[in-house]
C-alpha atoms as a PDB file:
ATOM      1  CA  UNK A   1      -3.025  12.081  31.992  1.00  0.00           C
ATOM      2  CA  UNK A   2      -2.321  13.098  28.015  1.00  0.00           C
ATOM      3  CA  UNK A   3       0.956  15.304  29.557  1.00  0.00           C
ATOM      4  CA  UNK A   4       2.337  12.346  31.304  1.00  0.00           C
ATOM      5  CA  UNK A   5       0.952  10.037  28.018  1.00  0.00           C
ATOM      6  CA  UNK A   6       2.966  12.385  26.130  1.00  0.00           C
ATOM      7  CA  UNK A   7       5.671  12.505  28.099  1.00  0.00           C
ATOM      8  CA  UNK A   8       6.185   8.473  28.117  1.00  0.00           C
ATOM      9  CA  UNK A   9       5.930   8.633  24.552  1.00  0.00           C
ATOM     10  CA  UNK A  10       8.578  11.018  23.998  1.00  0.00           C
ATOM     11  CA  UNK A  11      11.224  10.033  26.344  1.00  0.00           C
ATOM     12  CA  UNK A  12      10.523   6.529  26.896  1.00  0.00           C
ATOM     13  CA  UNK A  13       9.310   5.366  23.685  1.00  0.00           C
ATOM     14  CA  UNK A  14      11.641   8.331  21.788  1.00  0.00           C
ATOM     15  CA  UNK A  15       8.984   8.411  19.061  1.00  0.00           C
ATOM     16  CA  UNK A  16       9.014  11.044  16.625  1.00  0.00           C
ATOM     17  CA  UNK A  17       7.552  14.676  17.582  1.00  0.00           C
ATOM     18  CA  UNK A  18       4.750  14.591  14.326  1.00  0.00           C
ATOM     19  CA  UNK A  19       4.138  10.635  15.771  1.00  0.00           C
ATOM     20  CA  UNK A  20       3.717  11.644  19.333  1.00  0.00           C
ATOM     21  CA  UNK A  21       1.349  14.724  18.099  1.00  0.00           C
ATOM     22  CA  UNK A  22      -0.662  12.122  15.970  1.00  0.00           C
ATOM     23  CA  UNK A  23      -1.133   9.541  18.806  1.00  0.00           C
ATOM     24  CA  UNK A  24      -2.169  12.755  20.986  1.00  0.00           C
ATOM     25  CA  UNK A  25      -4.998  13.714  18.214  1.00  0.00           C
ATOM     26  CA  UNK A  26      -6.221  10.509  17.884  1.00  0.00           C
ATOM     27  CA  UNK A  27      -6.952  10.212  21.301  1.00  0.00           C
ATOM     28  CA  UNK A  28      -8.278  13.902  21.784  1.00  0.00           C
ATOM     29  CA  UNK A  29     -10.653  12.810  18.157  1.00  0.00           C
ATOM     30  CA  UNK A  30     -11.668   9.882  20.522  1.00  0.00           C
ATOM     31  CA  UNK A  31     -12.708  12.323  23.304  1.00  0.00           C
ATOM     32  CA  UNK A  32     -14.634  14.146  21.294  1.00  0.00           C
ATOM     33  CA  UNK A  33     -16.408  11.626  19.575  1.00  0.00           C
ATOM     34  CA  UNK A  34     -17.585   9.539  22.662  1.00  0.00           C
ATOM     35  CA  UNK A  35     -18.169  12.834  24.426  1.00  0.00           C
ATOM     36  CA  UNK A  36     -16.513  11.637  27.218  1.00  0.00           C
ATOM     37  CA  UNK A  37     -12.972  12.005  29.032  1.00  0.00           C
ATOM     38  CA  UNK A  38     -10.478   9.155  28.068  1.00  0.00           C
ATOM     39  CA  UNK A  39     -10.770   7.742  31.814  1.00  0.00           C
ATOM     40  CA  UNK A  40     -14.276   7.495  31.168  1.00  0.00           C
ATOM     41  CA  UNK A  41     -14.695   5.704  28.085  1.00  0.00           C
ATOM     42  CA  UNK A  42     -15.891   1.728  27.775  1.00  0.00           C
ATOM     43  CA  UNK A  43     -15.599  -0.702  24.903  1.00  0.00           C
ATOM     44  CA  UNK A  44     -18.930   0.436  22.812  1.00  0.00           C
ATOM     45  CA  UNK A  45     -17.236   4.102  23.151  1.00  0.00           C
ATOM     46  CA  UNK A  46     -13.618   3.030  21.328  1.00  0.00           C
ATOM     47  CA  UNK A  47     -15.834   0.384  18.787  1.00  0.00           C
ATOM     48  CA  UNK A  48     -18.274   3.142  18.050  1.00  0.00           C
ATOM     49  CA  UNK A  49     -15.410   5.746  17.235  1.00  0.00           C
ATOM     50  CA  UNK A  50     -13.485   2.828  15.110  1.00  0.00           C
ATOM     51  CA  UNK A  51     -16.455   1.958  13.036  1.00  0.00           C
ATOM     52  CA  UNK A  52     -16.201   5.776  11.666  1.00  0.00           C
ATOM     53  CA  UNK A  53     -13.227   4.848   9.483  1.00  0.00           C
ATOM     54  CA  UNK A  54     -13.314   3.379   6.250  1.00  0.00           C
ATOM     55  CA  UNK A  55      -9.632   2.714   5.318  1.00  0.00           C
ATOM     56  CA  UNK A  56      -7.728   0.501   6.844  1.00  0.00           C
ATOM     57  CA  UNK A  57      -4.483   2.253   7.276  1.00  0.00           C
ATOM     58  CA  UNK A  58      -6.028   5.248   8.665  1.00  0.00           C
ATOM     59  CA  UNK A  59      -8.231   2.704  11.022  1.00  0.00           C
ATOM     60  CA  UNK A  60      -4.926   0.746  11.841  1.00  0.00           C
ATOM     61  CA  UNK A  61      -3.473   4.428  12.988  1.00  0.00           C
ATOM     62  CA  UNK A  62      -5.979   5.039  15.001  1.00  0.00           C
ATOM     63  CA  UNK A  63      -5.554   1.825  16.276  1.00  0.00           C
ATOM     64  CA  UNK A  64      -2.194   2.112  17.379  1.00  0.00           C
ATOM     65  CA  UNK A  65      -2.721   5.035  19.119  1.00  0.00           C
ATOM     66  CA  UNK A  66      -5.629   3.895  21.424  1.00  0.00           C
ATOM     67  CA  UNK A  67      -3.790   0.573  21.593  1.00  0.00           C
ATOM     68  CA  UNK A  68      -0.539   2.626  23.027  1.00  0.00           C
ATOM     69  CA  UNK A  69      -2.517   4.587  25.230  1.00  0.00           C
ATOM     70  CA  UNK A  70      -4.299   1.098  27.047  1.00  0.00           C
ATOM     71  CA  UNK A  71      -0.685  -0.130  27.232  1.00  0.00           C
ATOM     72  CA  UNK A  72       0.808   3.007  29.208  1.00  0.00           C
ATOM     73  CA  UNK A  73      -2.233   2.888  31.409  1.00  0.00           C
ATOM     74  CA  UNK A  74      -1.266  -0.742  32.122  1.00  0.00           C
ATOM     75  CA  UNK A  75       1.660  -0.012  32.712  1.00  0.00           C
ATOM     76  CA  UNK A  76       0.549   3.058  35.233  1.00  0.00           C
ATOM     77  CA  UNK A  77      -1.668   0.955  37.297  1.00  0.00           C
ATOM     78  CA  UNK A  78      -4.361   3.127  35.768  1.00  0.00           C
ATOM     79  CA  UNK A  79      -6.360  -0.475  34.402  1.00  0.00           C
ATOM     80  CA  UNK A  80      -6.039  -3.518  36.190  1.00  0.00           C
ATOM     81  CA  UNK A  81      -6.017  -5.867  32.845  1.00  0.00           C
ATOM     82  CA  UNK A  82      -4.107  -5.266  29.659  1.00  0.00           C
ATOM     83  CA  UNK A  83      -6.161  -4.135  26.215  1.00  0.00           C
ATOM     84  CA  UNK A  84      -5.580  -4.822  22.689  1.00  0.00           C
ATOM     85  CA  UNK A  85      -7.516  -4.624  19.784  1.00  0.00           C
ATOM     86  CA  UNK A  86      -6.229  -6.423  17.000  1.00  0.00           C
ATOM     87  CA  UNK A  87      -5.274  -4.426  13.626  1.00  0.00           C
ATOM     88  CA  UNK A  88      -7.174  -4.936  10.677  1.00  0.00           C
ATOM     89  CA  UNK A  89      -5.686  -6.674   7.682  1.00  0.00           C
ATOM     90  CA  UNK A  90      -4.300  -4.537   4.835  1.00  0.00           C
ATOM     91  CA  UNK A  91      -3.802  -5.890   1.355  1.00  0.00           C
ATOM     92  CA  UNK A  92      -0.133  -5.783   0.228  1.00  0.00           C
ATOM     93  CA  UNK A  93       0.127  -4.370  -3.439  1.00  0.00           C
ATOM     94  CA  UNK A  94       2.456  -5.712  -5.408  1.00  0.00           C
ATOM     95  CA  UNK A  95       5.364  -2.979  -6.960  1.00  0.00           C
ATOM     96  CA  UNK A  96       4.666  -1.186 -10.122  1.00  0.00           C
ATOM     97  CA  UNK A  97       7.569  -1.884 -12.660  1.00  0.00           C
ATOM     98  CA  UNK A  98       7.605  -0.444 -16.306  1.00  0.00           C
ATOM     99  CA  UNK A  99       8.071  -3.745 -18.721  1.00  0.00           C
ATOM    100  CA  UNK A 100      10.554  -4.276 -21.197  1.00  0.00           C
ATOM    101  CA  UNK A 101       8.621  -3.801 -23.837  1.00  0.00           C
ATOM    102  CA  UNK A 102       7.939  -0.459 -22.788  1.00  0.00           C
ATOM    103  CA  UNK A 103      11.801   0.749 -21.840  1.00  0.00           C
ATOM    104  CA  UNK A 104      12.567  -0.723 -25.505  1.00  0.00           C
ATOM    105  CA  UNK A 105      10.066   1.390 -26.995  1.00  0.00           C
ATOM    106  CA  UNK A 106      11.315   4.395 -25.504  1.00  0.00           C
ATOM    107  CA  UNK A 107      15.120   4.327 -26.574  1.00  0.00           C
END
């Protein structure tokens, strides 16, 4: 299932060859975790393997990845109904800028 997961993401999807190899050890991290195969795994499996993760960008990764894989199974016929869990929200940080003071000060 991973090869032909792969293989969607590559061709169909044209994602990037370090993305496609992230998605791919997210899931196999997954597998590992729940000590299970992917087409084996239930809710309390993925929730118990996302509660392991701290930061939210590296949880939103993750994320994506399982969130992509549900999709393709959709879309395989491998689940009858469609999955997705929702992202968690991020904080956007505002820019640094040097102030004017400081640029005057250095000339």
């Amino acid at each position: 299932m991973l090869v032909a997961f792969e293989e969607y993401l590559s061709v169909t999807k044209a994602l990037d060859a370090l993305t496609v190899s992230s998605y791919l050890g997210d899931l196999k991290q997954l597998e590992v975790h729940a000590q299970k195969t992917l087409t084996k795994l239930d809710t309390t499996d993925v929730l118990t393997f996302l509660t392991t993760f701290k930061n939210k960008r590296t949880l939103n990764r993750k994320l994506s990845s399982i969130n992509v894989f549900f999709h393709f199974c959709h879309l395989q016929n491998f689940t009858h109904e469609k999955i997705k869990i929702p992202m968690a929200k991020v904080p956007k940080n505002l820019p640094k800028y040097v102030s004017n003071y400081l640029m005057v000060s250095i000339s």
